[in-house]
Protein backbone atom coordinates (compact mmCIF):
# COMPACT_ATOMS: atom_id res chain seq x y z
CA UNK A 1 -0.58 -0.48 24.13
CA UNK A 2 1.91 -3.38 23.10
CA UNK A 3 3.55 -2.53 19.99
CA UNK A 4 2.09 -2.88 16.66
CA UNK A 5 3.94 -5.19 14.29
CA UNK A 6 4.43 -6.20 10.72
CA UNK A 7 2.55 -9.43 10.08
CA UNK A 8 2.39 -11.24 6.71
CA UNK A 9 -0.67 -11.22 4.95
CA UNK A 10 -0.80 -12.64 0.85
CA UNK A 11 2.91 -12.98 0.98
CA UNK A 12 3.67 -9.47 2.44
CA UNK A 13 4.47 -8.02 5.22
CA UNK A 14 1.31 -5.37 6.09
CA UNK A 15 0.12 -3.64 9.09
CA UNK A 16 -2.56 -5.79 10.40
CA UNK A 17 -4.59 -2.90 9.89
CA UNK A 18 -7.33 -3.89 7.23
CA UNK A 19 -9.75 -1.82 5.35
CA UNK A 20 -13.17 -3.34 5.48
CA UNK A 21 -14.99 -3.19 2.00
CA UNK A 22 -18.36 -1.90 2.14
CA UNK A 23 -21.27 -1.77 -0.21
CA UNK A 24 -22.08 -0.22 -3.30
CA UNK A 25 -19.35 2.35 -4.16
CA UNK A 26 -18.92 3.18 0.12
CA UNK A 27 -15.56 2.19 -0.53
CA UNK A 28 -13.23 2.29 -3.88
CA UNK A 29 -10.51 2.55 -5.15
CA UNK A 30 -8.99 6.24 -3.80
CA UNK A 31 -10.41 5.24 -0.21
CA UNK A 32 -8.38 2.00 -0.48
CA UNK A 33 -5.39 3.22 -2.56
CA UNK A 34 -4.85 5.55 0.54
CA UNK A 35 -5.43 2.90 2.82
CA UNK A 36 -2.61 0.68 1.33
CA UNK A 37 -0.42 3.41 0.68
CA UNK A 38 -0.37 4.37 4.51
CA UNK A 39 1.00 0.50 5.22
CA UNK A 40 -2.36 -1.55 5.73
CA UNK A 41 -4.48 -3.73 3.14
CA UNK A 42 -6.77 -1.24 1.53
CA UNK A 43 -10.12 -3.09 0.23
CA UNK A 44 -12.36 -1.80 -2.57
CA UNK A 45 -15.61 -3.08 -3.24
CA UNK A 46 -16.29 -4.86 -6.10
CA UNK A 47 -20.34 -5.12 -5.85
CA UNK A 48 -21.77 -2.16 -8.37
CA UNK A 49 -18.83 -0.43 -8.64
CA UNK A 50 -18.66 2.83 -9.87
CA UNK A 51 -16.94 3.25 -13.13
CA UNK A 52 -16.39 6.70 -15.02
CA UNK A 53 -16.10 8.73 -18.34
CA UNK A 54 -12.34 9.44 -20.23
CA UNK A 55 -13.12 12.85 -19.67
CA UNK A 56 -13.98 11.51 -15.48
CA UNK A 57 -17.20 11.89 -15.35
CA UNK A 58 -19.03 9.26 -12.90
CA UNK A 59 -21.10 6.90 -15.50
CA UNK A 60 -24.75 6.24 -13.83
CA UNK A 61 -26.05 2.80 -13.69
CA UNK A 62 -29.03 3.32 -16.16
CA UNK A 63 -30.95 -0.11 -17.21
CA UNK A 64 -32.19 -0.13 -21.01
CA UNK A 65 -33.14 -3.50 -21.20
CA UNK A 66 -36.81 -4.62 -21.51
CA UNK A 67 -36.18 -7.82 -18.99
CA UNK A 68 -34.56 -8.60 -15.89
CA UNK A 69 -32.39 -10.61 -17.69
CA UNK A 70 -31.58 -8.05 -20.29
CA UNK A 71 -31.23 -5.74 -17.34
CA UNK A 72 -29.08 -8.43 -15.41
CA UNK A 73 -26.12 -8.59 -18.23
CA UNK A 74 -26.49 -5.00 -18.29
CA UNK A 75 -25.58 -4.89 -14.53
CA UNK A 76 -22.86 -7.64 -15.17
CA UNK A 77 -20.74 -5.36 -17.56
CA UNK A 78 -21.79 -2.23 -15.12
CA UNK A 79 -20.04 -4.28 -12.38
CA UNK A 80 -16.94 -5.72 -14.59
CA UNK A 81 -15.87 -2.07 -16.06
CA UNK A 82 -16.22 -0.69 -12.30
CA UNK A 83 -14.07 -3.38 -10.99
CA UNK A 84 -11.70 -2.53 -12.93
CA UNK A 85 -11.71 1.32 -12.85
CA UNK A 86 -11.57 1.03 -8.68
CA UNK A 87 -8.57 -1.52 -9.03
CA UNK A 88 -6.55 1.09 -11.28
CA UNK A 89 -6.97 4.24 -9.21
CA UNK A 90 -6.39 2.01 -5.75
CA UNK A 91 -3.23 0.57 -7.22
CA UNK A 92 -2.10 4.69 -9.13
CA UNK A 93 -3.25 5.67 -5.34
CA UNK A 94 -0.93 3.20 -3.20
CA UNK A 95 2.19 3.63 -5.31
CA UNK A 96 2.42 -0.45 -4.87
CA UNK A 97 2.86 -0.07 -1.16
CA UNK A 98 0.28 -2.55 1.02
CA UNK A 99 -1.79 -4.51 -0.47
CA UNK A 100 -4.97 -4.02 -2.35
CA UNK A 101 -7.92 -6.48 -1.50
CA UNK A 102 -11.25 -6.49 -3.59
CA UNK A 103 -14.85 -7.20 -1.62
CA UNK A 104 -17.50 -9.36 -3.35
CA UNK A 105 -20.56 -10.07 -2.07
CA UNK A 106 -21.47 -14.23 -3.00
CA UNK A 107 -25.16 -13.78 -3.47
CA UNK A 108 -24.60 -10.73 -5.31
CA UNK A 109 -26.30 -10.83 -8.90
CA UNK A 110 -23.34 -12.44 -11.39
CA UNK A 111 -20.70 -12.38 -8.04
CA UNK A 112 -18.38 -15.36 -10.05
CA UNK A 113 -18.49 -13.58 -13.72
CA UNK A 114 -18.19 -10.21 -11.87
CA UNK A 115 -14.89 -10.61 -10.42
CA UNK A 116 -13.66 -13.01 -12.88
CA UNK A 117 -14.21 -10.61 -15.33
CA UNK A 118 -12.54 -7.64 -12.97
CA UNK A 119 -9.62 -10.37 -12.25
CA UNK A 120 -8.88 -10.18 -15.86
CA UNK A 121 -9.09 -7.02 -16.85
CA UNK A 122 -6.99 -5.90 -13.54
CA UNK A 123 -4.31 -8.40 -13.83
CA UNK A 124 -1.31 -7.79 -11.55
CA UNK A 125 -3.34 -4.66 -9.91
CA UNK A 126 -5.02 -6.45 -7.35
CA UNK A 127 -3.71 -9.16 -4.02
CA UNK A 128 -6.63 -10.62 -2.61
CA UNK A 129 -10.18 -11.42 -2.58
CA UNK A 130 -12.29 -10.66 0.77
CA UNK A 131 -16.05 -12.78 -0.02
CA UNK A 132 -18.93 -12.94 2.29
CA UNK A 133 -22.50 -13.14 2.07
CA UNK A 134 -22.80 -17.23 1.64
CA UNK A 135 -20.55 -19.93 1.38
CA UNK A 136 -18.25 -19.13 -1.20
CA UNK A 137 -16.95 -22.59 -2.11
CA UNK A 138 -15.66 -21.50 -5.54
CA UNK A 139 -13.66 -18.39 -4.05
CA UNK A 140 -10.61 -20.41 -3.59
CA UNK A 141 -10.78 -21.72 -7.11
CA UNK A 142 -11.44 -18.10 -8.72
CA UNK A 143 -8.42 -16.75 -6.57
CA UNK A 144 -6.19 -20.01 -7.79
CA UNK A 145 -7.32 -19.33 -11.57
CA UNK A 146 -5.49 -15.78 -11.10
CA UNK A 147 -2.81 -16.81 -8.59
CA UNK A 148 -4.40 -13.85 -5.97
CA UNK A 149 -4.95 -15.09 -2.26
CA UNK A 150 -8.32 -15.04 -1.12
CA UNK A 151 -10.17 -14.38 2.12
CA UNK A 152 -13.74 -15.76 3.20
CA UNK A 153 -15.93 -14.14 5.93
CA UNK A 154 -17.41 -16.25 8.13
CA UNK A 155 -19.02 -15.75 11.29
CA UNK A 156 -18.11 -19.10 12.99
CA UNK A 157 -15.46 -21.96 12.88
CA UNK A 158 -18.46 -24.31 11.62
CA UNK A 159 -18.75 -22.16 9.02
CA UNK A 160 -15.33 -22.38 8.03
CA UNK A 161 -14.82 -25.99 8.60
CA UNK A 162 -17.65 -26.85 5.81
CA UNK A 163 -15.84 -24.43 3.92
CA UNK A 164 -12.48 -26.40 4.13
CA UNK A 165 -13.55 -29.69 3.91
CA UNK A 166 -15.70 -28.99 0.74
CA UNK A 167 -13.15 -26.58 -1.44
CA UNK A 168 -10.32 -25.07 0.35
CA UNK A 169 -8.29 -27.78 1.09
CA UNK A 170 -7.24 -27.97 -2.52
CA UNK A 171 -5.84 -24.32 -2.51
CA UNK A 172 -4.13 -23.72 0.93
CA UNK A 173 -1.41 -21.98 -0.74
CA UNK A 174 -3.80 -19.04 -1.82
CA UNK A 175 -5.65 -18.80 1.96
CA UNK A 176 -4.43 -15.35 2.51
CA UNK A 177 -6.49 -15.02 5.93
CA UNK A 178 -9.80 -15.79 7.39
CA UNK A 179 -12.41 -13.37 8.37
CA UNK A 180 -14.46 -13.60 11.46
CA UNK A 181 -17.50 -10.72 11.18
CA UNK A 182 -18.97 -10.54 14.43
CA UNK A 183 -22.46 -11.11 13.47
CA UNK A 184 -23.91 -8.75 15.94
CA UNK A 185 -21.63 -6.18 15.64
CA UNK A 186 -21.08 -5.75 12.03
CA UNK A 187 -22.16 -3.28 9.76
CA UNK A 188 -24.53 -4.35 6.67
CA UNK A 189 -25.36 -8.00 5.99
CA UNK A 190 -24.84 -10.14 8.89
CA UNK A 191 -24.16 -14.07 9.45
CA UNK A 192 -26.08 -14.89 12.16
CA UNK A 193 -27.41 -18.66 11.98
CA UNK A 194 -30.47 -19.92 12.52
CA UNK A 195 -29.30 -21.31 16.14
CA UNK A 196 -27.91 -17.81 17.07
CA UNK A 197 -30.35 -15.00 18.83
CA UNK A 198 -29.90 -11.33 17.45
CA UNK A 199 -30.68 -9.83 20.85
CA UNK A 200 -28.19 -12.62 22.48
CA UNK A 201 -24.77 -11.64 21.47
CA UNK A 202 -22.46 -13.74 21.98
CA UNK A 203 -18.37 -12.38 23.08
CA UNK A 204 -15.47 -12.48 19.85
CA UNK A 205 -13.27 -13.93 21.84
CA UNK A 206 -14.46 -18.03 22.58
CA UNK A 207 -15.89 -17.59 19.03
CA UNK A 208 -12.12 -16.42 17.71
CA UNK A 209 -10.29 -19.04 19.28
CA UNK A 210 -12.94 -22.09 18.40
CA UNK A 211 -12.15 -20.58 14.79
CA UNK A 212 -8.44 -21.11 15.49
CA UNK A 213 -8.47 -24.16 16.80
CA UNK A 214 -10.27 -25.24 14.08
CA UNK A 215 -7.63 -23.48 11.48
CA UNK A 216 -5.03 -25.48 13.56
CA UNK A 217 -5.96 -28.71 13.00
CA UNK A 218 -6.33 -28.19 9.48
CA UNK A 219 -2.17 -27.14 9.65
CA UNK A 220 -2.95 -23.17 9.08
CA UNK A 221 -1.37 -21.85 12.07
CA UNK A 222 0.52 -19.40 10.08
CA UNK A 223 -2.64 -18.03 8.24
CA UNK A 224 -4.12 -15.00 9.88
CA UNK A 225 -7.39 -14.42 11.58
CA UNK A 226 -8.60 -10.91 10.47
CA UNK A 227 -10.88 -9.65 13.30
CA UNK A 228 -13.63 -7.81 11.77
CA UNK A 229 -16.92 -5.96 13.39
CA UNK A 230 -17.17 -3.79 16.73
CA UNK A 231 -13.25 -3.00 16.27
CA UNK A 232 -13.17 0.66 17.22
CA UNK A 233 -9.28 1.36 19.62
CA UNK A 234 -7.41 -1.88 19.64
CA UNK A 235 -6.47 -1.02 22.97
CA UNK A 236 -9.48 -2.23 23.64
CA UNK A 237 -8.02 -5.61 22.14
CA UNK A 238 -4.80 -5.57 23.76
CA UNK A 239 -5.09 -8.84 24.75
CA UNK A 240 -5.68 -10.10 21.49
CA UNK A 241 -2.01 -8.90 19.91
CA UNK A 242 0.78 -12.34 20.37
CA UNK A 243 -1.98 -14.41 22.06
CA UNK A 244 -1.17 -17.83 21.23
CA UNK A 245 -4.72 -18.54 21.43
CA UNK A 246 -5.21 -16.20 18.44
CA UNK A 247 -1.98 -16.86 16.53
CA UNK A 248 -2.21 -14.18 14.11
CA UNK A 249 -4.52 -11.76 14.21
CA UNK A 250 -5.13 -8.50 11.99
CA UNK A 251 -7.90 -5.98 12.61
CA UNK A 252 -10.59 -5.11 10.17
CA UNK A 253 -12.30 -1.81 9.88
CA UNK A 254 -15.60 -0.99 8.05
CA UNK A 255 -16.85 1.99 9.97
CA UNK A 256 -13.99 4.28 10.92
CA UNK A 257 -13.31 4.71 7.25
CA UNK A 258 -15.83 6.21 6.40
CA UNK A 259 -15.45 9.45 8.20
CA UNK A 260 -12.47 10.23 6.03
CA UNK A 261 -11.51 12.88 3.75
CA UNK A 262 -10.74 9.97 1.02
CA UNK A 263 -13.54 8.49 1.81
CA UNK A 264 -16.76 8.69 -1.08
CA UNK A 265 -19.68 9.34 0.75
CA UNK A 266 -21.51 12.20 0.92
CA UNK A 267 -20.74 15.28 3.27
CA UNK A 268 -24.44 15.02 4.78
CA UNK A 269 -23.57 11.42 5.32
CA UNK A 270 -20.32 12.13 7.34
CA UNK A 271 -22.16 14.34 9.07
CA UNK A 272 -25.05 12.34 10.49
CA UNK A 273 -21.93 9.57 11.41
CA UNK A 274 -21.17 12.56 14.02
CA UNK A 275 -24.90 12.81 15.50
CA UNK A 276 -25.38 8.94 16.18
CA UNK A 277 -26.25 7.93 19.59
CA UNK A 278 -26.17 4.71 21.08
CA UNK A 279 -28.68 2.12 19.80
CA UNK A 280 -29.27 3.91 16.60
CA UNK A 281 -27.96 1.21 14.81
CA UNK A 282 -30.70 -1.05 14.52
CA UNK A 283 -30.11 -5.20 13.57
CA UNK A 284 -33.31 -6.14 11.24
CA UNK A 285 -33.93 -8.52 8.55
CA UNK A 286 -35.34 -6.27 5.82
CA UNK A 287 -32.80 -7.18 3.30
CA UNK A 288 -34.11 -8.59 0.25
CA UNK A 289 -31.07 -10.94 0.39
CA UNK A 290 -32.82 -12.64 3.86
CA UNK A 291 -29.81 -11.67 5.88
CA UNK A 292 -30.28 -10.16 9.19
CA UNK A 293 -28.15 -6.61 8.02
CA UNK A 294 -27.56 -3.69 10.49
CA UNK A 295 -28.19 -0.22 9.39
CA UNK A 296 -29.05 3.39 10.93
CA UNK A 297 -32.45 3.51 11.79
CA UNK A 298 -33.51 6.26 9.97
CA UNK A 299 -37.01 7.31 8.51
CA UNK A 300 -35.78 4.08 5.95
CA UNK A 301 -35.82 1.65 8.04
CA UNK A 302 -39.01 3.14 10.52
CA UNK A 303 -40.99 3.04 7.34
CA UNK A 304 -40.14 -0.80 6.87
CA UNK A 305 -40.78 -1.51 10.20
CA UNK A 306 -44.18 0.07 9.91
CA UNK A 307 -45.19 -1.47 6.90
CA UNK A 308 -44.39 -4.67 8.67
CA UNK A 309 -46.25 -4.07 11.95
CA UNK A 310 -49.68 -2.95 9.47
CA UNK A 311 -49.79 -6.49 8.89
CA UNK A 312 -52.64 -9.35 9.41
CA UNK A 313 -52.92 -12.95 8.23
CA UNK A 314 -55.70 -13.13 5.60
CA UNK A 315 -57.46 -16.80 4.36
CA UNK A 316 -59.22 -17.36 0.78
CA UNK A 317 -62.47 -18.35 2.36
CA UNK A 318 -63.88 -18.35 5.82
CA UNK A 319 -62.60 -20.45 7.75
CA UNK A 320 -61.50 -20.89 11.90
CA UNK A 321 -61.56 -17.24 13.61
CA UNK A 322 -61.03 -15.84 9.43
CA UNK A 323 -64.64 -15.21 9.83
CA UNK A 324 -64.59 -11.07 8.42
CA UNK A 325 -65.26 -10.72 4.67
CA UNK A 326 -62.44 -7.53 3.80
CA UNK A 327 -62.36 -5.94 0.22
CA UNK A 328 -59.27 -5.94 -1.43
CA UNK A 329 -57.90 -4.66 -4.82
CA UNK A 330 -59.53 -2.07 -7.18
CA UNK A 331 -62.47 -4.94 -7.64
CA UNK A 332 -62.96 -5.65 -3.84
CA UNK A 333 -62.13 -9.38 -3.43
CA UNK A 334 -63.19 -10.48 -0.26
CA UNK A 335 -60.10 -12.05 1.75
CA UNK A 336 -61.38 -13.44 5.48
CA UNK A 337 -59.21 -12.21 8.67
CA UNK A 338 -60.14 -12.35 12.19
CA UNK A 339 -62.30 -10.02 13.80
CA UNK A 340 -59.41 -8.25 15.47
CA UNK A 341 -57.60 -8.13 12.68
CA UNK A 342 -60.38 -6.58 10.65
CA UNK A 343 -60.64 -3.63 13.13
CA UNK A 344 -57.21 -2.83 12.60
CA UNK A 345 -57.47 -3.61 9.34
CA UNK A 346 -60.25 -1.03 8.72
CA UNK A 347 -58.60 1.90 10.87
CA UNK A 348 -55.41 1.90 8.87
CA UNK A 349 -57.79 1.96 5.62
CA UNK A 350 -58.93 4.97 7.27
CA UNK A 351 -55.38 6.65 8.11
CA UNK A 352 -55.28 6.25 4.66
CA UNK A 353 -53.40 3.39 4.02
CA UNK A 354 -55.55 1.56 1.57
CA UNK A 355 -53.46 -0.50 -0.56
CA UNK A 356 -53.87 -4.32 0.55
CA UNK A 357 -50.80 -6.17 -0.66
CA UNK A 358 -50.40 -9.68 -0.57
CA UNK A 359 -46.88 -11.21 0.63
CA UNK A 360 -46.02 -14.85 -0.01
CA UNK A 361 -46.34 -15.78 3.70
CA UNK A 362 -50.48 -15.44 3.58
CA UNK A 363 -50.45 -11.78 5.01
CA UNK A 364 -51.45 -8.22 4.06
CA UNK A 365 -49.74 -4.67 4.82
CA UNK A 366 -51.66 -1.74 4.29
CA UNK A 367 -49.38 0.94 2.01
CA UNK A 368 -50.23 3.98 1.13
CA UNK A 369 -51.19 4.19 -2.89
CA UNK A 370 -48.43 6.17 -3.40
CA UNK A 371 -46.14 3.78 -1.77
CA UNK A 372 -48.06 0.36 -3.39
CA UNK A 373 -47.16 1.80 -6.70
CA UNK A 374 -43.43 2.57 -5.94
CA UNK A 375 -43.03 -1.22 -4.52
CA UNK A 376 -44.74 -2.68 -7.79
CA UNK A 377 -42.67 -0.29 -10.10
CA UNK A 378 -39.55 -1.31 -7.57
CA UNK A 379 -40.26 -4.76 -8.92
CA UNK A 380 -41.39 -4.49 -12.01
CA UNK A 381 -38.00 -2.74 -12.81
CA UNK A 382 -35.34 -5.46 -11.31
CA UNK A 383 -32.20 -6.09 -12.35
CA UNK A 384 -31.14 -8.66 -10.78
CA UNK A 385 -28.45 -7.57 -8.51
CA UNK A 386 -28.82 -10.19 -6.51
CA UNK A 387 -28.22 -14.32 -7.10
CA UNK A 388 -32.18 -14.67 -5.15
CA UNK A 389 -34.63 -11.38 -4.49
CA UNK A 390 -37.47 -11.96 -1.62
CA UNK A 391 -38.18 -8.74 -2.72
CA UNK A 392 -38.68 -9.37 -6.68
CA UNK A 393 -38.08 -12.83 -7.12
CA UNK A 394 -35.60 -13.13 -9.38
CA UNK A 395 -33.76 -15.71 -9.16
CA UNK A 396 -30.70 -15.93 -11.62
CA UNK A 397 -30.87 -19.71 -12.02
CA UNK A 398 -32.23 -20.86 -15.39
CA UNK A 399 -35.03 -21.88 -16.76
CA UNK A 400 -37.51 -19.39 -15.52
CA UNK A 401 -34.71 -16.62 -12.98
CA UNK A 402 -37.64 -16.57 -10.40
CA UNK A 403 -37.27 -18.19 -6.85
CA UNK A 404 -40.56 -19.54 -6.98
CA UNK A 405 -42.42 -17.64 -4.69
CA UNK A 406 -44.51 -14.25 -5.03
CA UNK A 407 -42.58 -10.83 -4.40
CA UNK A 408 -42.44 -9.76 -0.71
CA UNK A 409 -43.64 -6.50 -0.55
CA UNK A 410 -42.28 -6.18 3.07
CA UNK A 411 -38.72 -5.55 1.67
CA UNK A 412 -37.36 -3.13 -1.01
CA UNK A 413 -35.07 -2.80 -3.97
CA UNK A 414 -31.51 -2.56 -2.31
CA UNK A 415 -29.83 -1.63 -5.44
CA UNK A 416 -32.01 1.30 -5.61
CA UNK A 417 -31.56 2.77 -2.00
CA UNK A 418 -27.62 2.04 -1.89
CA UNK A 419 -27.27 3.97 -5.67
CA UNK A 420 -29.33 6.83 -4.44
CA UNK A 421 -27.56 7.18 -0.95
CA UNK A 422 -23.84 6.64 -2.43
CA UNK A 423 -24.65 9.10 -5.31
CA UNK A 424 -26.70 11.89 -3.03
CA UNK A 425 -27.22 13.21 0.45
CA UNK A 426 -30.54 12.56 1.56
CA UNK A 427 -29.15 9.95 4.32
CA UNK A 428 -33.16 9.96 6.03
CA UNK A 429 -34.86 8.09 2.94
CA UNK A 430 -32.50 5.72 1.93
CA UNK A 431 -30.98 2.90 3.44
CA UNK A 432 -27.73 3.66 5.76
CA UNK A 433 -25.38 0.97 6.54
CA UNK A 434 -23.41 1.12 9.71
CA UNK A 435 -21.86 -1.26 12.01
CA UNK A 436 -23.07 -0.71 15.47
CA UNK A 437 -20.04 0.94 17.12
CA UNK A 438 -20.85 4.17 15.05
CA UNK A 439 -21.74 6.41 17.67
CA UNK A 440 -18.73 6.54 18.66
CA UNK A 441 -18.02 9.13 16.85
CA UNK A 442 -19.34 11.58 18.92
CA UNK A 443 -17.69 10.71 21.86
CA UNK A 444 -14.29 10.11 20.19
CA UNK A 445 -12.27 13.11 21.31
CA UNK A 446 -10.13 12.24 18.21
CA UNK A 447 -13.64 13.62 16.26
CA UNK A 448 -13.70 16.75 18.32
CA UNK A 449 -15.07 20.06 16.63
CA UNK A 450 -16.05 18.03 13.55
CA UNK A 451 -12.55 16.72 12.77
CA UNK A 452 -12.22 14.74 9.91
CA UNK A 453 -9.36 12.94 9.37
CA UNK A 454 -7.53 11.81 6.45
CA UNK A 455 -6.81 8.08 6.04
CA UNK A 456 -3.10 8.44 6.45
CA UNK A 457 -3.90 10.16 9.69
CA UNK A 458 -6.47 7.58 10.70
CA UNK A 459 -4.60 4.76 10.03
CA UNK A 460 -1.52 6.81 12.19
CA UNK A 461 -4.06 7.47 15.02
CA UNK A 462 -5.50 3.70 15.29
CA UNK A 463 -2.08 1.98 15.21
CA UNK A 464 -1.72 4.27 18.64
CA UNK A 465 -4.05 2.18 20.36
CA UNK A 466 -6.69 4.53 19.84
């Protein structure tokens, strides 16, 4: 393993060792304060962040208002006084060593007044600004406001070219780095394009270097290229450390982290990371946010996927092979499928899944009742925590915060599952983020017996090689 060196990073010098920021509260600010403090860039994140009592008791996210909207700025200030809290204890937790990096999401619900607002009210606490999830044009502005360096996530050098050419070329002084997130390998939301397969992955490396060569010619040769997704041993990318073709490279990682002692999730949690197989990590496009996203496929994400599969095209009126008259709703409305379809149709009714619920794309899946009435009450309670729901459709854009269509009832409330799973331990029923090298754990001998490590100790064990 060639030797691990110092590279500058926001105007410091840092192990290119990077803390990946994941999720809602999956990472803060003692996971990240350690992460700092052992020499790297530690990364809280800054979506829902948790945010706690003088006295230090953790303050739940409880909506009072009457409307989404209500609800919405409700969720804004949730998200500001988090920020904030995470930024302190990573900065009390580093003792100023490394560098402390917070994680937006851009189509997260408020994502500019969020961290403008945590910016503010953590002045001097935090370096950077990691954003993915979109195209955050108005990242490098945000980061130039507060004189922090900023770092976008992209998953190609198209991506970062529009990028450039739209909004970043007026701030190259604050480009701390770039992020590439494998889109196939990553853990939660994904970047995969239109053009791009999910089952045909594509190798980092041609992808790495069109990004560079595209940094390049836009005179950034000096700003580094944070490898992020599938990075497990970087002996593994050996090849990758003072390879001209890379220029400057750090390593990003999202999914080693959290089997740490710092880390926040539950113990139940870090112990199912030690049962994964290969494969269990399943790519799927679920979200509400439309992103493909790649999480554990747990009873979660089977139920999704069987709600989706109990699903048949339906007309208003007879018409082509819609020729079968099926009852729907408490007043039986007759909706027209095919004959097939109605044979399925009817032998799900008769599993006992009798709730016919209309999605925006002219279908029906047959829920349970039980399950209809936790989607509507799912929906009826939004709060907005994203800039566009499928699942709700809210929309946060004025007049009418709806994205014009009906609410997909083949997706959930993500704010909901990632609360419950962050602030509990039943790991089966909610959803479970991982990137897809996870079951590695159990073959890790560094893991043996159950072994879980502190960050200091992980961060020690990874610059190794391993």
């Amino acid at each position: 393993m060639k030797p691990l060196n110092a590279i500058r990073m926001g105007g410091a010098e840092v192990l290119p060792l990077v803390e990946g920021g994941k999720g809602v509260s999956v990472s803060n600010g003692v996971s990240s304060g350690a992460w700092a403090a052992a020499g790297g860039v530690g990364t809280f994140s800054a979506v829902n962040a948790d945010s706690y009592t003088p006295d230090g008791r953790l303050v739940r996210q409880v909506y009072e208002g009457k409307t989404r909207r209500e609800r919405h700025e409700e969720l804004v200030a949730f998200g500001i006084q988090g920020g904030i809290q995470q930024a302190r204890t990573a900065w009390e937790m580093s003792g100023g060593k490394g560098r402390i990096h917070a994680n937006i999401l851009w189509e997260m619900g408020g994502a500019e007044r969020v961290i403008v607002g945590v910016l503010e009210g953590a002045k001097g606490l935090i370096n950077g600004i990691t954003c993915g999830a979109g195209m955050p044009y108005r990242l490098s502005d945000i980061a130039a406001r507060f004189g922090v360096h900023y770092y976008p996530i992209v998953s190609s050098a198209r991506a970062f070219n529009a990028l450039w050419k739209r909004a970043y070329s007026k701030t190259r002084e604050w480009l701390g780095g770039v992020v590439y997130e494998d889109p196939w390998l990553a853990g939660g939301h994904n970047g995969l394009s239109n053009s791009e397969h999910p089952d045909r992955p594509e190798a980092p490396y041609p992808r790495v270097a069109a990004l560079r060569r595209t940094m390049n010619e836009f005179g950034l040769d000096d700003v580094p290229v944070v490898m992020a997704g599938g990075v497990w041993w970087l002996k593994e990318w050996e090849d990758w450390i003072d390879n001209p073709e890379i220029g400057p490279v750090a390593f990003q990682f999202g999914t080693r982290p959290l089997l740490t002692k710092e880390s926040p999730i539950s113990d139940t949690w870090k112990q199912r990371l030690l049962t994964l197989k290969e494969g269990d990590v399943f790519l799927n496009r679920f979200s509400p946010t439309g992103f493909y996203s790649s999480a554990v496929n747990n009873g979660f994400i089977q139920e999704l996927r069987e709600r989706n599969d109990r699903q048949v095209a339906y007309t208003a009126e007879a018409m082509g092979e819609h020729t079968e008259g099926f009852p729907t709703g408490p007043r039986g409305r007759l909706v027209y499928l095919t004959p097939a379809d109605a044979a399925s149709a009817r032998a799900w009714t008769a599993e006992g899944f009798t709730e016919a619920m209309r999605t925006p794309d002219g279908t029906l899946i047959f829920v349970t009742p039980d399950k209809g009435a936790e989607i509507r009450r799912d929906q009826i309670e939004c709060m907005g925590c994203l800039s566009s729901c499928r699942f709700s459709n809210w929309a946060q854009h004025e007049p009418d915060y709806t994205n014009g269509k009906k609410a997909d009832p083949r997706s959930f409330c993500i704010q909901k599952t990632l609360q419950d799973i962050a602030h509990g331990d039943d790991v089966n029923r909610n959803l479970m983020f991982s990137g897809h090298n996870a079951y590695r754990f159990a073959t890790d001998p560094f893991y043996s017996n159950g072994f879980v490590p502190s960050v200091k100790q992980l961060v020690e064990r990874i610059a190794t090689g391993d």
